[in-house]
PDB file of N, CA and C in Angstrom:
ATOM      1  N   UNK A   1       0.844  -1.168   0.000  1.00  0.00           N
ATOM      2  CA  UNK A   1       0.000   0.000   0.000  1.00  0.00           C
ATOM      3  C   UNK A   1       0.895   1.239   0.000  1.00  0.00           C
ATOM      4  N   UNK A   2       0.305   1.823  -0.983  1.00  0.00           N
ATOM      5  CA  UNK A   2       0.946   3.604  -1.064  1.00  0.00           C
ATOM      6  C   UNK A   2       1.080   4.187  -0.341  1.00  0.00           C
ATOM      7  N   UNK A   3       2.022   5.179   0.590  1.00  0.00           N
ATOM      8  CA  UNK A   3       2.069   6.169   0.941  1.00  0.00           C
ATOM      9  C   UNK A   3       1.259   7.362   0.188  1.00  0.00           C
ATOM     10  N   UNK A   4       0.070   7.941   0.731  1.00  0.00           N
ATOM     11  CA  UNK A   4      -0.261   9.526   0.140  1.00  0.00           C
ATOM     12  C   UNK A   4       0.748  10.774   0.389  1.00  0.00           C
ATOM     13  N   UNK A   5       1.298  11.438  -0.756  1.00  0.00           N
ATOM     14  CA  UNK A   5       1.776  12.520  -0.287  1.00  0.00           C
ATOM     15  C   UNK A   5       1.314  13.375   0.184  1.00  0.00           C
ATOM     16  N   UNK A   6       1.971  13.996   0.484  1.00  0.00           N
ATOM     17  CA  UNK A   6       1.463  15.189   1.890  1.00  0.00           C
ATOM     18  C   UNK A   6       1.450  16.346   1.004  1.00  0.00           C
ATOM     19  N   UNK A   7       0.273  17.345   1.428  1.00  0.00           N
ATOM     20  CA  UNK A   7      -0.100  18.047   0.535  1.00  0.00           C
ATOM     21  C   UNK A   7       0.396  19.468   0.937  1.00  0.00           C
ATOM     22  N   UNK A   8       1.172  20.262   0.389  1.00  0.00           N
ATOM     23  CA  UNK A   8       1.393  21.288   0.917  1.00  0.00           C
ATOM     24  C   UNK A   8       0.316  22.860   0.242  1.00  0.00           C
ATOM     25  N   UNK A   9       0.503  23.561   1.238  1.00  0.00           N
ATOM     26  CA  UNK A   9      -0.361  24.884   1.094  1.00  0.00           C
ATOM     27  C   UNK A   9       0.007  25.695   0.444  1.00  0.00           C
ATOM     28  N   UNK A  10      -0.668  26.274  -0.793  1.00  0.00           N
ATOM     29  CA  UNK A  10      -0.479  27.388  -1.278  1.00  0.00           C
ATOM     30  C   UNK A  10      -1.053  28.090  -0.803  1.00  0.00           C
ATOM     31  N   UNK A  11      -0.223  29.826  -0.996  1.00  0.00           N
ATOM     32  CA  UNK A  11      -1.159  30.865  -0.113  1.00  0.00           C
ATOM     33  C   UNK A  11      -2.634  31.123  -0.366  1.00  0.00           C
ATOM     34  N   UNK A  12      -3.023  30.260  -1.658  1.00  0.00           N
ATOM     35  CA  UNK A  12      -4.059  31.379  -2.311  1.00  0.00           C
ATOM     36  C   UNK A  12      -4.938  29.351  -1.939  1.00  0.00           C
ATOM     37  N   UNK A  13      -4.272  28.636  -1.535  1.00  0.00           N
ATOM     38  CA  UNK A  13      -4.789  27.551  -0.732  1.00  0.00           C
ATOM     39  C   UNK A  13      -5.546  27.617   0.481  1.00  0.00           C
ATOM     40  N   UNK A  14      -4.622  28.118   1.223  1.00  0.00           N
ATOM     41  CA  UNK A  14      -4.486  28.670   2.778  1.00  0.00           C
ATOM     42  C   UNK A  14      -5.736  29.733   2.598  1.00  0.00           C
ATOM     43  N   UNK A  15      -5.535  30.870   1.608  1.00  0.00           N
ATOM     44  CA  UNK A  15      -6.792  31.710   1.981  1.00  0.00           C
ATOM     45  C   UNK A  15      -7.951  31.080   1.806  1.00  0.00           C
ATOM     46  N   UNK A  16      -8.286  30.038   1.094  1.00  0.00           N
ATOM     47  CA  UNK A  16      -9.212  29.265   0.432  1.00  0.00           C
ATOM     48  C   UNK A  16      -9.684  28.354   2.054  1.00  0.00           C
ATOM     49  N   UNK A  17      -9.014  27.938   2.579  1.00  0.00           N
ATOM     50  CA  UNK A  17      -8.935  27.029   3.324  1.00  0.00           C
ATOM     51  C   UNK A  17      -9.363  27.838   4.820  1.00  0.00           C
ATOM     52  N   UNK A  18      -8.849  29.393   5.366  1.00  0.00           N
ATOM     53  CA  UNK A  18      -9.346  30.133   5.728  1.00  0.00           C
ATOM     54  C   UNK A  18     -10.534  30.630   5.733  1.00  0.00           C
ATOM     55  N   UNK A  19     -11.241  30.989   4.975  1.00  0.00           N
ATOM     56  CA  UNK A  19     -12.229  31.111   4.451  1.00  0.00           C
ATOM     57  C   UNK A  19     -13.523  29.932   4.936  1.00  0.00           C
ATOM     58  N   UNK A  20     -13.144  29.028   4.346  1.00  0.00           N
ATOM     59  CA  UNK A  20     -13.576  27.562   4.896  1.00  0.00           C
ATOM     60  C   UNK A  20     -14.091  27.302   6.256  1.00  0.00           C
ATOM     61  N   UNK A  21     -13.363  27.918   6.666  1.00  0.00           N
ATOM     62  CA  UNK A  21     -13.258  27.351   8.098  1.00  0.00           C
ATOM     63  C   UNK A  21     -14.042  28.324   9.375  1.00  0.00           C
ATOM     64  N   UNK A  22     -13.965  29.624   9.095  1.00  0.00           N
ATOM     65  CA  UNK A  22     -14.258  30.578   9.346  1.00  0.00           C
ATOM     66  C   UNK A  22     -16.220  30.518   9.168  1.00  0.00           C
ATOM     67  N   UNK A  23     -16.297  30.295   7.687  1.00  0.00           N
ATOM     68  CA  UNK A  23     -17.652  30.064   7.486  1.00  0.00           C
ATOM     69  C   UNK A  23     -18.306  28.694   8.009  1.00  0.00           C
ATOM     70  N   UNK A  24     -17.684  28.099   8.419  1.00  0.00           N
ATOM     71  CA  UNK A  24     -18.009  26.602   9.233  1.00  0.00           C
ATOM     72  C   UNK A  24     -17.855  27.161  10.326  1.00  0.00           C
ATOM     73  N   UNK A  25     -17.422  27.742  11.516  1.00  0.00           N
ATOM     74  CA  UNK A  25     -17.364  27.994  12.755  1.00  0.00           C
ATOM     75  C   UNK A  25     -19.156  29.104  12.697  1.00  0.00           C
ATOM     76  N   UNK A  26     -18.401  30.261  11.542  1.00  0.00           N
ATOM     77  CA  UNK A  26     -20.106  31.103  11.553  1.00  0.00           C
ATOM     78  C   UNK A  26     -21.407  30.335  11.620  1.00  0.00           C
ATOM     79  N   UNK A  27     -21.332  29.455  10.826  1.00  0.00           N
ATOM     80  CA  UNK A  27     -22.670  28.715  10.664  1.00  0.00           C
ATOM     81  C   UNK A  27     -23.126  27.957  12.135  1.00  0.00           C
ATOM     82  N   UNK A  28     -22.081  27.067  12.592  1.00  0.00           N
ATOM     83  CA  UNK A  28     -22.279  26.554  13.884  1.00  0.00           C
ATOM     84  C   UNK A  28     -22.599  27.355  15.090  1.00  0.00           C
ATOM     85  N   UNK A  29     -21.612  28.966  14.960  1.00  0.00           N
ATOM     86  CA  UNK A  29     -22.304  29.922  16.128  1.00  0.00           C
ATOM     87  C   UNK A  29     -23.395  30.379  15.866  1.00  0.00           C
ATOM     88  N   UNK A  30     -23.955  30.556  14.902  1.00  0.00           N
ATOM     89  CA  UNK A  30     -25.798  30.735  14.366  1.00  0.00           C
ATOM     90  C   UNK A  30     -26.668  29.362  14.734  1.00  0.00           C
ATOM     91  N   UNK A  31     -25.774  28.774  14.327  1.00  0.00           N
ATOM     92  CA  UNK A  31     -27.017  27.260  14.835  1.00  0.00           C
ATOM     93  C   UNK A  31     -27.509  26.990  16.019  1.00  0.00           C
ATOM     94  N   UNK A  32     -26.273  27.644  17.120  1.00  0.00           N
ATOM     95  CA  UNK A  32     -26.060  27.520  18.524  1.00  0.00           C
ATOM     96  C   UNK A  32     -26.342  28.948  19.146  1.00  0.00           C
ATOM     97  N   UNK A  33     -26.965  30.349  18.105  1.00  0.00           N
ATOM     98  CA  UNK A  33     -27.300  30.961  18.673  1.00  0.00           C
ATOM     99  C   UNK A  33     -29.162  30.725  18.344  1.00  0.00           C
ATOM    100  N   UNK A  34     -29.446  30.161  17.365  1.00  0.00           N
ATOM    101  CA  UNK A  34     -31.190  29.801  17.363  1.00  0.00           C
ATOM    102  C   UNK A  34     -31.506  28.617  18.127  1.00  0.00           C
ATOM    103  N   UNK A  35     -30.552  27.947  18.531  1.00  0.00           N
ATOM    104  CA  UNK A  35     -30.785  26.939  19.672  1.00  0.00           C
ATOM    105  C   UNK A  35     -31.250  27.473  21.056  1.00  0.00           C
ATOM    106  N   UNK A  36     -30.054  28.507  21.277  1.00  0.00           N
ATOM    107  CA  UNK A  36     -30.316  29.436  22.637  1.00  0.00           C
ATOM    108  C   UNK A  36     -31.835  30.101  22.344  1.00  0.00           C
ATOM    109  N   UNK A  37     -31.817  30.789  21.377  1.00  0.00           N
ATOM    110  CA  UNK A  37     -33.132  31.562  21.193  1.00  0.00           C
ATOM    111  C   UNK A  37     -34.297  30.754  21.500  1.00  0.00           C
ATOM    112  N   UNK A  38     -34.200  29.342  20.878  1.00  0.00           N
ATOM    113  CA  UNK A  38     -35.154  28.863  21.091  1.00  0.00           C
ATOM    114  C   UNK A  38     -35.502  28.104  22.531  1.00  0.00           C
ATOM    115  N   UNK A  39     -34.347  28.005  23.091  1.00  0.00           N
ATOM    116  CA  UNK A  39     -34.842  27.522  24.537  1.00  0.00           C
ATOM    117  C   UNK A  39     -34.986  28.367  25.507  1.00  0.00           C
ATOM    118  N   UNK A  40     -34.394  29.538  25.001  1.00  0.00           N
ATOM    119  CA  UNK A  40     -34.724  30.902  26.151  1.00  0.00           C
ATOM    120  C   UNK A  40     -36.757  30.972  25.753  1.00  0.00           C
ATOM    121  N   UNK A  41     -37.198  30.943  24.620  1.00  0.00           N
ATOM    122  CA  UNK A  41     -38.310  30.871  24.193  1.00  0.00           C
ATOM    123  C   UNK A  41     -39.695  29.885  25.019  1.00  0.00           C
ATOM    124  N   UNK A  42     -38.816  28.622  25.156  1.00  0.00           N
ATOM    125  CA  UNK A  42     -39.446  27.721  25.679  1.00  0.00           C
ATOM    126  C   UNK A  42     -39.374  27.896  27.203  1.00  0.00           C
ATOM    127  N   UNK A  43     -37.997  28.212  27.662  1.00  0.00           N
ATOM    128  CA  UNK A  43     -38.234  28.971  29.278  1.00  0.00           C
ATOM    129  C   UNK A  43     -39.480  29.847  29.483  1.00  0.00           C
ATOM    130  N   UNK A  44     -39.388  30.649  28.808  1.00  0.00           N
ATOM    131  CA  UNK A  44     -40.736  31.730  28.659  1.00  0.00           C
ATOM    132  C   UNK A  44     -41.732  31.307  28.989  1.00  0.00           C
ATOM    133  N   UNK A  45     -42.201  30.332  27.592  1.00  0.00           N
ATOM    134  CA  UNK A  45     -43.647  30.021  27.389  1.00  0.00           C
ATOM    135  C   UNK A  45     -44.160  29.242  28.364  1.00  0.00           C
ATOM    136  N   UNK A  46     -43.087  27.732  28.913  1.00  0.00           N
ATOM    137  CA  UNK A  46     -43.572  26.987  29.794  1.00  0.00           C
ATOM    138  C   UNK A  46     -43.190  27.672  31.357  1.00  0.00           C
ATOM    139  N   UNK A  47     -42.829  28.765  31.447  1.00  0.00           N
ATOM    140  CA  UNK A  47     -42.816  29.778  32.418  1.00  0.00           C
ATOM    141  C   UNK A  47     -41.952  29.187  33.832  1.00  0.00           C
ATOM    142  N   UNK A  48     -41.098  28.649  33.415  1.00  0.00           N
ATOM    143  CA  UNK A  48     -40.498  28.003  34.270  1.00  0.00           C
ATOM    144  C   UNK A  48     -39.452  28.914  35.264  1.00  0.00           C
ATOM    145  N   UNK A  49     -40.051  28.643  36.495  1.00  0.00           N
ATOM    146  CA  UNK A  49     -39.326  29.380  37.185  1.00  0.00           C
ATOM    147  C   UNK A  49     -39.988  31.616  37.297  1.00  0.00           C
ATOM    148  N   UNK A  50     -41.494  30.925  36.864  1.00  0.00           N
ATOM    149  CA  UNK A  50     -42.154  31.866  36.925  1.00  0.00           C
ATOM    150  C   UNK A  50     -41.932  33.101  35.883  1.00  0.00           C
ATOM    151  N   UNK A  51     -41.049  32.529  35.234  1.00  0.00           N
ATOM    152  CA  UNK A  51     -40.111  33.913  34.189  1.00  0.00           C
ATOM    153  C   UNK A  51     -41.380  34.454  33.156  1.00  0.00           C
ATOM    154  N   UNK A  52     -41.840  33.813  32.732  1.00  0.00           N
ATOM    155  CA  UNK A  52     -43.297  33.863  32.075  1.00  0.00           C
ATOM    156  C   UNK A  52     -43.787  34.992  32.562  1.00  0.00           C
ATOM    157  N   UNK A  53     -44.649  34.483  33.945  1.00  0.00           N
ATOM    158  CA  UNK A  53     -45.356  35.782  34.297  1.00  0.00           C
ATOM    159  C   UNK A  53     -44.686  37.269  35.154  1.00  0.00           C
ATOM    160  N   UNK A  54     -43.513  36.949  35.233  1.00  0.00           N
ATOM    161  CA  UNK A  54     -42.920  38.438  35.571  1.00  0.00           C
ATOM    162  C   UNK A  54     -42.414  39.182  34.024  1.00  0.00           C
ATOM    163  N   UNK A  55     -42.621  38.374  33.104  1.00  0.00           N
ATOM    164  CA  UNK A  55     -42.158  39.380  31.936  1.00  0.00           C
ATOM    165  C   UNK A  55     -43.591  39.894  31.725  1.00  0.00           C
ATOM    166  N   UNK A  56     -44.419  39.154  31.635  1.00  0.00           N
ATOM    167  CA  UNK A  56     -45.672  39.550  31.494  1.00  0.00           C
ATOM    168  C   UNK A  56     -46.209  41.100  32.392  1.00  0.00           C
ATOM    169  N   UNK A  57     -46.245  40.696  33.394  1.00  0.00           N
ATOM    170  CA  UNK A  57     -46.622  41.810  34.454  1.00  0.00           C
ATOM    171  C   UNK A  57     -45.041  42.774  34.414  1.00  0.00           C
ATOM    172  N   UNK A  58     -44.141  43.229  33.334  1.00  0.00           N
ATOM    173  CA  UNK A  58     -43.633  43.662  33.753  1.00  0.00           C
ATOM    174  C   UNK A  58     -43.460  44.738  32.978  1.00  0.00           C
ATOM    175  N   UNK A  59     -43.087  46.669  33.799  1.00  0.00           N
ATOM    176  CA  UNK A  59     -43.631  47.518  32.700  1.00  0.00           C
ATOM    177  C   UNK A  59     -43.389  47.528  30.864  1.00  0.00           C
ATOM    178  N   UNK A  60     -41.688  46.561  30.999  1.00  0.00           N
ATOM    179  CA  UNK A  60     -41.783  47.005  29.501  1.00  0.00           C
ATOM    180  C   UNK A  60     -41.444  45.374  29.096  1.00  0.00           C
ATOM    181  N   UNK A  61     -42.149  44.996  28.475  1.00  0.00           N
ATOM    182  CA  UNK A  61     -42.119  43.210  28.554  1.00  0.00           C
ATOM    183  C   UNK A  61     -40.710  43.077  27.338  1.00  0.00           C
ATOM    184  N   UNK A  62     -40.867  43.652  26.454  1.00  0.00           N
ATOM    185  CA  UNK A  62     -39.602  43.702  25.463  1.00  0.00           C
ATOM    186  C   UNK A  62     -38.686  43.366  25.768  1.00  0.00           C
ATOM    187  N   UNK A  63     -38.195  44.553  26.725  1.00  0.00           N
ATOM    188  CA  UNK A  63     -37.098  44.316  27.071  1.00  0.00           C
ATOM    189  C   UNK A  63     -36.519  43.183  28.339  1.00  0.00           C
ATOM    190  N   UNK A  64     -37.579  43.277  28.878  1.00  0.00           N
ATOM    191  CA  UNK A  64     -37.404  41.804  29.925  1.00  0.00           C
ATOM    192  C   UNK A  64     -37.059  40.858  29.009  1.00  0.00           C
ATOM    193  N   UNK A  65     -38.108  40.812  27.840  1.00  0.00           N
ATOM    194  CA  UNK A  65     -37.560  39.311  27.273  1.00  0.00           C
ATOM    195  C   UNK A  65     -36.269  39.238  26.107  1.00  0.00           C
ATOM    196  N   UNK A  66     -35.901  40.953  25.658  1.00  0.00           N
ATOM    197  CA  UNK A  66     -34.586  40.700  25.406  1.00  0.00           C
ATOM    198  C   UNK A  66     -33.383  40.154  26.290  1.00  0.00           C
ATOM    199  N   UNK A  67     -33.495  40.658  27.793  1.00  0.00           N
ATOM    200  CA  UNK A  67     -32.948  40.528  28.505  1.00  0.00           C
ATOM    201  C   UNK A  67     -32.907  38.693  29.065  1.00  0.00           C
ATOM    202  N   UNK A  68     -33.611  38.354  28.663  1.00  0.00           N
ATOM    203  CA  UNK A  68     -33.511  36.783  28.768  1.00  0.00           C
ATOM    204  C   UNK A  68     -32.841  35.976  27.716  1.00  0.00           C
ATOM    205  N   UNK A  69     -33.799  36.242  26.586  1.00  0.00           N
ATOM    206  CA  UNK A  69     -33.039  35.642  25.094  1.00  0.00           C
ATOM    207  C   UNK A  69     -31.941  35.875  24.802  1.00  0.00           C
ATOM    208  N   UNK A  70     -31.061  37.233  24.387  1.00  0.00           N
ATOM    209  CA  UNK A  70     -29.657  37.526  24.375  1.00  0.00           C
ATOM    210  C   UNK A  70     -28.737  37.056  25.241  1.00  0.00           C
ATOM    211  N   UNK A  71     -28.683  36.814  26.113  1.00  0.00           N
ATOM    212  CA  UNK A  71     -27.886  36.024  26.865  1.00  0.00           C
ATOM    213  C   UNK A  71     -27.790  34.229  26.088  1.00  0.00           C
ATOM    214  N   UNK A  72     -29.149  33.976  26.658  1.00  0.00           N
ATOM    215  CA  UNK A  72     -29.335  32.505  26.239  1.00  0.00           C
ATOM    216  C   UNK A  72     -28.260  32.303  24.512  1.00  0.00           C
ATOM    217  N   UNK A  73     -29.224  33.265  23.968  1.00  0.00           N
ATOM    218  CA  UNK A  73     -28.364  32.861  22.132  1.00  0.00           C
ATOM    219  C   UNK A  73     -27.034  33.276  22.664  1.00  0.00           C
ATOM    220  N   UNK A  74     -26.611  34.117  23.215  1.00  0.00           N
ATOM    221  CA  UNK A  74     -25.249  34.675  23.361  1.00  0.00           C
ATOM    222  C   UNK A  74     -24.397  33.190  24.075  1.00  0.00           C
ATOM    223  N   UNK A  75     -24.959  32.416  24.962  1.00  0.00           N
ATOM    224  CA  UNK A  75     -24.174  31.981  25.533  1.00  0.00           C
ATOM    225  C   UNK A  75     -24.392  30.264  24.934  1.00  0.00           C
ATOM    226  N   UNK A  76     -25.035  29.628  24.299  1.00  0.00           N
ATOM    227  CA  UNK A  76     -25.047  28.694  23.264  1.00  0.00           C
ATOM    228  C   UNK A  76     -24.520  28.696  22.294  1.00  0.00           C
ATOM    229  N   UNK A  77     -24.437  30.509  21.287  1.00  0.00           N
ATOM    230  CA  UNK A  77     -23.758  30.362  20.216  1.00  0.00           C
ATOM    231  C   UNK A  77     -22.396  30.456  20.669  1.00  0.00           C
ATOM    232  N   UNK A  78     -21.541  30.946  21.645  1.00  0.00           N
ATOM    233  CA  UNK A  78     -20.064  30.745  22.085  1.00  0.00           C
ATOM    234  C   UNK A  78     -19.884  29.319  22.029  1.00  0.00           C
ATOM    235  N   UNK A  79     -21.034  28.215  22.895  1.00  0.00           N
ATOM    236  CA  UNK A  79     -20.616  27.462  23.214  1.00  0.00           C
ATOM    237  C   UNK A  79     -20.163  26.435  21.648  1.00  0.00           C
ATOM    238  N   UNK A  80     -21.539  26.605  20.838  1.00  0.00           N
ATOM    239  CA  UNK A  80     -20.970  25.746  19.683  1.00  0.00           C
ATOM    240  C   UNK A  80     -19.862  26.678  18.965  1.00  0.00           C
ATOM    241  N   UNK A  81     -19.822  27.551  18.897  1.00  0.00           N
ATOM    242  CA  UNK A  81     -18.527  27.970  18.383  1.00  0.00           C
ATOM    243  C   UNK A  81     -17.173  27.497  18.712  1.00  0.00           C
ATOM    244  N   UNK A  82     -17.067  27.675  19.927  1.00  0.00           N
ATOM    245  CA  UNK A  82     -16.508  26.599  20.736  1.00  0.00           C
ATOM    246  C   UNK A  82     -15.541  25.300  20.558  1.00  0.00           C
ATOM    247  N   UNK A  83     -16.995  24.605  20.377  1.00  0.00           N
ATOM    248  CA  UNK A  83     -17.116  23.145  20.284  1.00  0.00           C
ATOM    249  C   UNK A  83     -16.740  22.740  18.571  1.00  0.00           C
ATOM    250  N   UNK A  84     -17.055  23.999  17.801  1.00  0.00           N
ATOM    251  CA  UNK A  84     -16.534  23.829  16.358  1.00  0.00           C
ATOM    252  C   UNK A  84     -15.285  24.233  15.958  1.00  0.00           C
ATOM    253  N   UNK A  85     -14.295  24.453  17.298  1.00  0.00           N
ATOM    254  CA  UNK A  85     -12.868  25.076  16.742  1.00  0.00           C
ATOM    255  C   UNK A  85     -12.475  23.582  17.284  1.00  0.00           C
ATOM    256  N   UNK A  86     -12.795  23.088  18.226  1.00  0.00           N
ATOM    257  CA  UNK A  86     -12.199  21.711  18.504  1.00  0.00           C
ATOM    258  C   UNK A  86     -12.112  20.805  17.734  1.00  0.00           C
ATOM    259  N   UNK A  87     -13.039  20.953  16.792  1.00  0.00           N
ATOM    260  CA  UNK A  87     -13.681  19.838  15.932  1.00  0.00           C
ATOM    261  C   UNK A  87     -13.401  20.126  14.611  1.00  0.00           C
ATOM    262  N   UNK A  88     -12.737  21.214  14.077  1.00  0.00           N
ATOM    263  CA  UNK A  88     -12.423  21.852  13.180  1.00  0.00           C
ATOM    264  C   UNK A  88     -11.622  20.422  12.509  1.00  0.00           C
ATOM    265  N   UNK A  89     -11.756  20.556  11.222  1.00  0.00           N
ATOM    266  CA  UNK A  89     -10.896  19.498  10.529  1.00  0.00           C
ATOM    267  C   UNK A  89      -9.816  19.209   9.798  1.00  0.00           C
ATOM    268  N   UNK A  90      -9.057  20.390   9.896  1.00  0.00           N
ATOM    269  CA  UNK A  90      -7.983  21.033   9.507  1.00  0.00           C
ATOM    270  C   UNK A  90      -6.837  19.955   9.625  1.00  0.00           C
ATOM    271  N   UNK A  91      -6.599  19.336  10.854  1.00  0.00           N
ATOM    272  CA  UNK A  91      -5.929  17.845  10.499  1.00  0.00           C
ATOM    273  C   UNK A  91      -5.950  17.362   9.730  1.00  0.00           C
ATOM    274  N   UNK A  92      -7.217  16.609   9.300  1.00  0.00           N
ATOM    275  CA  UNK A  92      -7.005  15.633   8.430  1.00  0.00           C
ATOM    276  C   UNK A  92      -7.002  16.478   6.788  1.00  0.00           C
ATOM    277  N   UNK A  93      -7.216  17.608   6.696  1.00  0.00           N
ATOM    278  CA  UNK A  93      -6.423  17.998   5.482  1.00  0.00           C
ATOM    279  C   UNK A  93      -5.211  18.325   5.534  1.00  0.00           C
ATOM    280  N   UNK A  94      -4.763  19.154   5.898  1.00  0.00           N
ATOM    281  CA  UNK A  94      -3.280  18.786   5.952  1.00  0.00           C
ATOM    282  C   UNK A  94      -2.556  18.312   7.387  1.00  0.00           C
ATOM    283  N   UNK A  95      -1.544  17.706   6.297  1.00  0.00           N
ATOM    284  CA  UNK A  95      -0.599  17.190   8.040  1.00  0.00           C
ATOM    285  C   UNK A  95       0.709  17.668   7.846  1.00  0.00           C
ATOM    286  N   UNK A  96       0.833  18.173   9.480  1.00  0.00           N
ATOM    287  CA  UNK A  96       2.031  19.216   9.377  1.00  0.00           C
ATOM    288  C   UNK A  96       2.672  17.843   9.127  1.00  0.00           C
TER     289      UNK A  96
END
């Protein structure tokens, strides 16, 4: 069995490959920020922890419930962002 040669980087590779990777991390911190959105959502609705009805009764409900959701997406989309630099696949294309 063959040895594969090892593939080396051209710059205009590398930017290509940059690029790549960058838009794979974006996509995963969006996926992981409508994840958050959506379970800050479901906190809401099934009012858990009463959060429901104090946004409700509260003078400016908007912003209560920005104040819930932004966090939530904020702190899911870090996490898969995260979890997508670990997982990044940059190994198995090239090997130093």
């Amino acid at each position: 069995m063959e040895r594969e040669p090892e593939r080396v980087m051209t710059p205009d590779e590398a930017k290509r490959d940059h690029w790549s990777m960058l838009r794979y991390m974006a996509v995963n911190a969006l996926i992981g920020m409508v994840i958050g959105a959506i379970t800050a959502g479901v906190l809401i609705g099934l009012n858990i922890g009463a959060v429901g009805i104090h946004i409700a009764r509260s003078t400016s409900p908007v912003l209560a419930t920005l104040m819930v959701v932004v966090p939530f997406a904020l702190l899911f989309g870090g996490a898969a962002a995260a979890s997508s630099i670990a997982l990044l696949p940059y190994r198995r294309k090239f090997k130093r």
